[in-house]
N, C-alpha and C. Protein backbone atom coordinates (compact mmCIF):
# COMPACT_ATOMS: atom_id res chain seq x y z
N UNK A 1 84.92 114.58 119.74
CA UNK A 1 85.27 114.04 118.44
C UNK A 1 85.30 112.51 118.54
N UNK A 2 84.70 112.11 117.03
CA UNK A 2 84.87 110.55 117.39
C UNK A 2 85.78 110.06 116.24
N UNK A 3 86.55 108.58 116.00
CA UNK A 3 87.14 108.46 115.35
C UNK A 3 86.15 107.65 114.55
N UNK A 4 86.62 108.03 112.92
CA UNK A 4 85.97 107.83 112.12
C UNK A 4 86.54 106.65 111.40
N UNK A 5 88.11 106.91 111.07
CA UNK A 5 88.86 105.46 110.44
C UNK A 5 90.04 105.62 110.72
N UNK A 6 91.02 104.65 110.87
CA UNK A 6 92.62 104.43 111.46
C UNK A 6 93.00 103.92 110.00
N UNK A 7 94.21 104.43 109.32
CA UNK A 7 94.99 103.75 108.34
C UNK A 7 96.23 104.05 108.54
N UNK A 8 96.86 102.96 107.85
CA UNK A 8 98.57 102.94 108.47
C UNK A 8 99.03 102.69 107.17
N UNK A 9 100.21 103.23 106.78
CA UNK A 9 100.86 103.66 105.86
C UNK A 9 102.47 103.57 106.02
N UNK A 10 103.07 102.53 104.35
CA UNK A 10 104.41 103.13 105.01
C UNK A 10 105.35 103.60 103.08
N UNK A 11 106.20 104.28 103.67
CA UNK A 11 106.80 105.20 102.83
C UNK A 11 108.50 104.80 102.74
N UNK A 12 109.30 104.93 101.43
CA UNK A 12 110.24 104.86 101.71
C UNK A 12 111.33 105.18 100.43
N UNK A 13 112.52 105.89 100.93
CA UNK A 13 113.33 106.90 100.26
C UNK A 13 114.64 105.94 99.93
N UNK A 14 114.71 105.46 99.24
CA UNK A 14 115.81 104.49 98.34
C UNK A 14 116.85 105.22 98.19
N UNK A 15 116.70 106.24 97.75
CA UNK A 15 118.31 107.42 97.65
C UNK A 15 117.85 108.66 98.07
N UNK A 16 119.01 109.41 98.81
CA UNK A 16 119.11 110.60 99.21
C UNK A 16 118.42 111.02 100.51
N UNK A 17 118.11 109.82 100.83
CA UNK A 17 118.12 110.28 102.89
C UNK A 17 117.07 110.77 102.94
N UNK A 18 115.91 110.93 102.27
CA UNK A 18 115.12 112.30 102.14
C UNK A 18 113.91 111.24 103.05
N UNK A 19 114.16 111.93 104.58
CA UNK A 19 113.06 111.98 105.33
C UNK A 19 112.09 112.05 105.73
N UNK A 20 111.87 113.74 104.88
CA UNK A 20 110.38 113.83 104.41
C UNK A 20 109.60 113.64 103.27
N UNK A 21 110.43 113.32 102.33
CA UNK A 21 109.43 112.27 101.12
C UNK A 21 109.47 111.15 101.64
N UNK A 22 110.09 110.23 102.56
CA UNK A 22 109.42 109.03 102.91
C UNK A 22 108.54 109.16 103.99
N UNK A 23 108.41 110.24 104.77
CA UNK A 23 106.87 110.24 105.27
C UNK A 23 106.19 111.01 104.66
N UNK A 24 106.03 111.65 103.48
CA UNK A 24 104.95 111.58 102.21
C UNK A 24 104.76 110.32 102.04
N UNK A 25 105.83 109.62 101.64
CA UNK A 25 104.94 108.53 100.69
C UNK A 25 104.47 107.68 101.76
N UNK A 26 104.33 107.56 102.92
CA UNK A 26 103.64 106.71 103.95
C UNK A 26 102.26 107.28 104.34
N UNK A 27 102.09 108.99 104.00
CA UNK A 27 101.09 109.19 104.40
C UNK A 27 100.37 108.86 102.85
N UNK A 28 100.70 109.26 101.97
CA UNK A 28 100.13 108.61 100.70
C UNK A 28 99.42 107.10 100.73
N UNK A 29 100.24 106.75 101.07
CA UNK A 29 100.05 105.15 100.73
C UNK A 29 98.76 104.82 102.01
N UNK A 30 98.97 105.53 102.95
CA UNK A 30 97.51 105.21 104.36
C UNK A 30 96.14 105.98 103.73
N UNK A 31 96.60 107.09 103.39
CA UNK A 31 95.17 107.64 102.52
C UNK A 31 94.66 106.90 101.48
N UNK A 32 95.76 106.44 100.88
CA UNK A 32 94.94 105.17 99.25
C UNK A 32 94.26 104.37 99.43
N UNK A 33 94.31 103.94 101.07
CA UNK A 33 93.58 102.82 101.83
C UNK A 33 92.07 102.83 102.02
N UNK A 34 91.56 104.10 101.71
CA UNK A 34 89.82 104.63 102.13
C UNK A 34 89.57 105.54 101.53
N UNK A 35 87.92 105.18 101.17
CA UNK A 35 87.72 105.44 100.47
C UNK A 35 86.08 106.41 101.60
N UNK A 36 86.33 107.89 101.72
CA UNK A 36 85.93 108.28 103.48
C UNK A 36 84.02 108.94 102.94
N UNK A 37 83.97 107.45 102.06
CA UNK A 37 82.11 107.99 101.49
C UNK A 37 81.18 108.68 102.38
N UNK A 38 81.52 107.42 103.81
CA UNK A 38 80.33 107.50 104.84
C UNK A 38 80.61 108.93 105.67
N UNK A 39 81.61 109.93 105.72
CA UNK A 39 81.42 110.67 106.16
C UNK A 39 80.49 111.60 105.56
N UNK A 40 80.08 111.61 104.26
CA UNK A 40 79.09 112.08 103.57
C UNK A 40 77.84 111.82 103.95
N UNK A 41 78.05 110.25 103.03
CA UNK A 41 77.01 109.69 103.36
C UNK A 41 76.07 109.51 104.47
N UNK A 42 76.84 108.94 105.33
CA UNK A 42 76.53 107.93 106.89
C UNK A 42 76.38 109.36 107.95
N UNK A 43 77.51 109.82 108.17
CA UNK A 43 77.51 110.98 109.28
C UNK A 43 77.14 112.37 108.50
N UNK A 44 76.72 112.24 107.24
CA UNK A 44 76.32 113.91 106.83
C UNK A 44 77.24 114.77 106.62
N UNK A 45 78.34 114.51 106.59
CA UNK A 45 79.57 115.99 106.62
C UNK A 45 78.79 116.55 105.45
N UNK A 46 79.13 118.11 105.46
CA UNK A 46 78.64 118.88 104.57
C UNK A 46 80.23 119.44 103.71
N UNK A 47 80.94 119.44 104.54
CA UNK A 47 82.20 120.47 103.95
C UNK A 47 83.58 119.18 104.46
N UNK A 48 84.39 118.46 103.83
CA UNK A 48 85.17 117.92 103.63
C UNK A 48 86.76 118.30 104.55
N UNK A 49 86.30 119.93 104.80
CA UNK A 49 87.59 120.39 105.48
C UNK A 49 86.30 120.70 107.27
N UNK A 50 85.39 120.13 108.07
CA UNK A 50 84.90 120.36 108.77
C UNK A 50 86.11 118.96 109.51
N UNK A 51 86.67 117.56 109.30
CA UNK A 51 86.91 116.45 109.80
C UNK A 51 88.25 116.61 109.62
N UNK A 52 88.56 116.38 111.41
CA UNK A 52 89.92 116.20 112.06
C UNK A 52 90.92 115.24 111.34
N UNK A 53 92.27 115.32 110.34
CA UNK A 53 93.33 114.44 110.48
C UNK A 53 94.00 114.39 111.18
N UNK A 54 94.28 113.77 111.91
CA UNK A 54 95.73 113.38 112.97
C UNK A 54 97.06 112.74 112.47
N UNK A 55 98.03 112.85 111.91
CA UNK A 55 98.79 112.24 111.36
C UNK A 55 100.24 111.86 112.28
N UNK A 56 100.51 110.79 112.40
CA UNK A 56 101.71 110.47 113.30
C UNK A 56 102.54 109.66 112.19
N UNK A 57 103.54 110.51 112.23
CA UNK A 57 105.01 109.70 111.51
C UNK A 57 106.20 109.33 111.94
N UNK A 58 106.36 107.81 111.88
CA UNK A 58 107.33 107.42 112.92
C UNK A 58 108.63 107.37 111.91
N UNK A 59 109.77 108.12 112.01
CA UNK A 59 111.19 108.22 111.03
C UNK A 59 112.37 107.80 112.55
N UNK A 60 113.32 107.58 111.39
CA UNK A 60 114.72 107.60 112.51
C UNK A 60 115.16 108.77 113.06
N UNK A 61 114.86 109.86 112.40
CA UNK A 61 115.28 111.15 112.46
C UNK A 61 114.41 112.20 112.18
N UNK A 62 113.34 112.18 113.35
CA UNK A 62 112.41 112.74 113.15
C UNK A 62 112.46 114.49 112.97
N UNK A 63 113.58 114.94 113.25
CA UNK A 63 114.12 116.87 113.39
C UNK A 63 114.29 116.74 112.07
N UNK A 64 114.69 115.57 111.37
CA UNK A 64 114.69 115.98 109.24
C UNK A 64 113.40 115.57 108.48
N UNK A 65 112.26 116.49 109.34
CA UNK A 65 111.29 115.70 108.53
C UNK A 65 110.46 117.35 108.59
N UNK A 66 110.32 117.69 107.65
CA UNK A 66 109.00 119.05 107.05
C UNK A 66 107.95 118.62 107.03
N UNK A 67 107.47 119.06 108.44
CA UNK A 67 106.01 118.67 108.62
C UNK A 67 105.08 119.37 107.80
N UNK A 68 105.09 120.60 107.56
CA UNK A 68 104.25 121.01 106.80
C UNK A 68 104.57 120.72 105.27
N UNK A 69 105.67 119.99 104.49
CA UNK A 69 105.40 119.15 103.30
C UNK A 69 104.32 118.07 103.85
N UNK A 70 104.58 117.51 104.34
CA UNK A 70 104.05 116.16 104.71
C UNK A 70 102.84 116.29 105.03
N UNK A 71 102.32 117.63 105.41
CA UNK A 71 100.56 117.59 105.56
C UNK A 71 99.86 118.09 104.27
N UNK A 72 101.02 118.72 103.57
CA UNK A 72 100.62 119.29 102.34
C UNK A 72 99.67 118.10 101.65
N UNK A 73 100.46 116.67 101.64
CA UNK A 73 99.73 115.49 100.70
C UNK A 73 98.62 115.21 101.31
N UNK A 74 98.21 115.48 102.55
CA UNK A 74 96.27 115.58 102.95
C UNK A 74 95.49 116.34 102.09
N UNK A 75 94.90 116.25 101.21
CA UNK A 75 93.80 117.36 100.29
C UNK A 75 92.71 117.73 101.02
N UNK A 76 92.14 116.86 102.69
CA UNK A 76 90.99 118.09 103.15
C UNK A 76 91.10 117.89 104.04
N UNK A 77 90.53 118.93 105.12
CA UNK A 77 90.57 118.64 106.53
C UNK A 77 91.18 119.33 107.55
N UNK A 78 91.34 119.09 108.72
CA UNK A 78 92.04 120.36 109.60
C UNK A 78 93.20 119.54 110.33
N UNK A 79 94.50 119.48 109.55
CA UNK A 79 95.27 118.62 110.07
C UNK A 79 96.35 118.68 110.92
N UNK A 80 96.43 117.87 111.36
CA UNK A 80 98.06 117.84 112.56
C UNK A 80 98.52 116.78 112.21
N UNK A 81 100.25 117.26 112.79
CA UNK A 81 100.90 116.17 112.41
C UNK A 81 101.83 115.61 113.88
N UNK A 82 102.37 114.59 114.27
CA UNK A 82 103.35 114.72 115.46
C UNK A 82 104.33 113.65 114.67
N UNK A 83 105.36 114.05 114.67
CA UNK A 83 107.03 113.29 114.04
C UNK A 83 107.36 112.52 115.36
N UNK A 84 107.32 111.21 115.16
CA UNK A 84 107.98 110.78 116.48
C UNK A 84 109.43 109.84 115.78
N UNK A 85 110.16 109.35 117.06
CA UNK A 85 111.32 108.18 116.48
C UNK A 85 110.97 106.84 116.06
N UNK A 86 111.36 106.36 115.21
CA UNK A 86 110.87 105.11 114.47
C UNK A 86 110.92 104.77 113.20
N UNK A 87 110.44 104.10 112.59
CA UNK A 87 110.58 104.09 110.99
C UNK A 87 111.76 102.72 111.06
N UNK A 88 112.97 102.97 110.29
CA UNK A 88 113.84 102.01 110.06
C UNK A 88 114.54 102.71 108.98
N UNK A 89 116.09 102.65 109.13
CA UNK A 89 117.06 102.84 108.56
C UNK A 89 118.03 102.00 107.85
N UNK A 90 118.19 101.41 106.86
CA UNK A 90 119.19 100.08 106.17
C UNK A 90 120.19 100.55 105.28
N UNK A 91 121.01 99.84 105.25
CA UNK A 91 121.90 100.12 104.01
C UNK A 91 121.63 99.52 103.00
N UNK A 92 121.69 100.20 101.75
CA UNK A 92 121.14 100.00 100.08
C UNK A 92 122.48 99.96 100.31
N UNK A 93 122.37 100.68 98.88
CA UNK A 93 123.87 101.24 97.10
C UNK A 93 123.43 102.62 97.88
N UNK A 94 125.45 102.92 97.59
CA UNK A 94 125.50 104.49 97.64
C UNK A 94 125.56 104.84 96.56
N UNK A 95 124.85 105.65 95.58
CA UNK A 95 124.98 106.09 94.36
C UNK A 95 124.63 107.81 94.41
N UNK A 96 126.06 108.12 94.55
CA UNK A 96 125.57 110.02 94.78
C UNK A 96 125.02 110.70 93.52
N UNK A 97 125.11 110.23 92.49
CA UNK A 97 124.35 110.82 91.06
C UNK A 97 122.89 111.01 91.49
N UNK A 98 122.49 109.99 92.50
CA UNK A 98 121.17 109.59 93.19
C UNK A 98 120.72 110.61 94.17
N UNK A 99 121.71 111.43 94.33
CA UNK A 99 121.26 112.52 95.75
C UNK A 99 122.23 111.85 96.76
N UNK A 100 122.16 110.36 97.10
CA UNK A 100 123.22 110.00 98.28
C UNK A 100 124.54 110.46 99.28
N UNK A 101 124.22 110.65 100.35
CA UNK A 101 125.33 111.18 101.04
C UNK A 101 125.87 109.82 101.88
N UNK A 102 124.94 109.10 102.00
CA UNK A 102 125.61 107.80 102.37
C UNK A 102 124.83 106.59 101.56
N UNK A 103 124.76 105.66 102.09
CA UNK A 103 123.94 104.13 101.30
C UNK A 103 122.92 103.99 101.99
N UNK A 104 122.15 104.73 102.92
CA UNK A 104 121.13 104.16 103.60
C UNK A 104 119.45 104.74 102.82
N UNK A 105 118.90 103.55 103.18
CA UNK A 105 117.34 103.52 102.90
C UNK A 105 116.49 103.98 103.50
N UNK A 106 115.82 104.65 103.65
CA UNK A 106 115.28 105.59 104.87
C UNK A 106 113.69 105.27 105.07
N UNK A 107 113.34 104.62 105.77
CA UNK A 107 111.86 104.05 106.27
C UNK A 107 110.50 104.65 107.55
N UNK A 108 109.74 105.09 106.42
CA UNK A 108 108.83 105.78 107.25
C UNK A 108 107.61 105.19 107.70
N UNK A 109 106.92 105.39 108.56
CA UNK A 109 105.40 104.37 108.87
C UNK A 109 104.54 105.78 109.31
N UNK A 110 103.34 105.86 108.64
CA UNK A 110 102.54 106.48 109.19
C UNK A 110 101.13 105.80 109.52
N UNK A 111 100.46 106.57 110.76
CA UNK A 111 99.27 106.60 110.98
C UNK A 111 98.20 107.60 111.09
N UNK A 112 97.12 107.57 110.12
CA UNK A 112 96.47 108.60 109.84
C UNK A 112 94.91 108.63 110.54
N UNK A 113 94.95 109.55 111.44
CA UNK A 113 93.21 108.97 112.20
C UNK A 113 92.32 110.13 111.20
N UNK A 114 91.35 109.80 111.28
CA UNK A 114 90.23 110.91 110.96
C UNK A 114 89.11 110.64 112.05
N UNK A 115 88.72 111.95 112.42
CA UNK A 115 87.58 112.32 113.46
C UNK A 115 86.74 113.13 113.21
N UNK A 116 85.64 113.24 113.42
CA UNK A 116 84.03 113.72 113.37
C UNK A 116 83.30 114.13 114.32
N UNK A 117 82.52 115.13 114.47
CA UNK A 117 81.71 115.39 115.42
C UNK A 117 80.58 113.98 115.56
């Protein structure tokens, strides 16, 4: 397999701790980045789900993160994911109407490879 494109992505949950919507929205935000023509084009793919995603998401608390939400937001391809430690954690506003169990901001970074025969 060869790598086709690297995008990095980051995501982040303002209220309610929610782990794995901020590595959704990091893998979101790395996919918005390309636009993957030339695998059509350039290398010929025929079928859209034939090319490897690799997805690595770096959180503070990577055991609260639903990996399979988080691959759900890939639309093609044969994907993996690996949760590692990282991201960044801050204190906002605690506002529990918000979901909040405490005041913190919850910061995700992803990196999304795609690969090709």
């Amino acid at each position: 397999m060869k790598r086709f494109v690297i995008e990095f992505g980051t995501g982040i949950d303002f209220h309610g701790q929610n782990f794995t919507g901020a590595a959704q929205k990091a893998v979101k935000d790395a996919i918005s980045h390309s636009c993957l023509c030339g695998l059509t084009e350039i290398v010929g793919l025929k079928d859209l789900n034939d090319m490897i995603v690799e997805v690595t998401v770096a959180v503070p608390e990577p055991e609260k993160v639903n990996q399979g939400k988080v691959l759900e937001v890939i639309p093609f391809g044969r994907k993996t994911i690996k949760v590692i430690n990282g991201g960044m954690q801050v204190s906002g506003l605690f506002i529990p109407a918000l979901g909040d169990s405490d005041d913190s901001i919850v910061v995700a970074n992803a990196c999304i490879e795609v690969k090709v025969n």
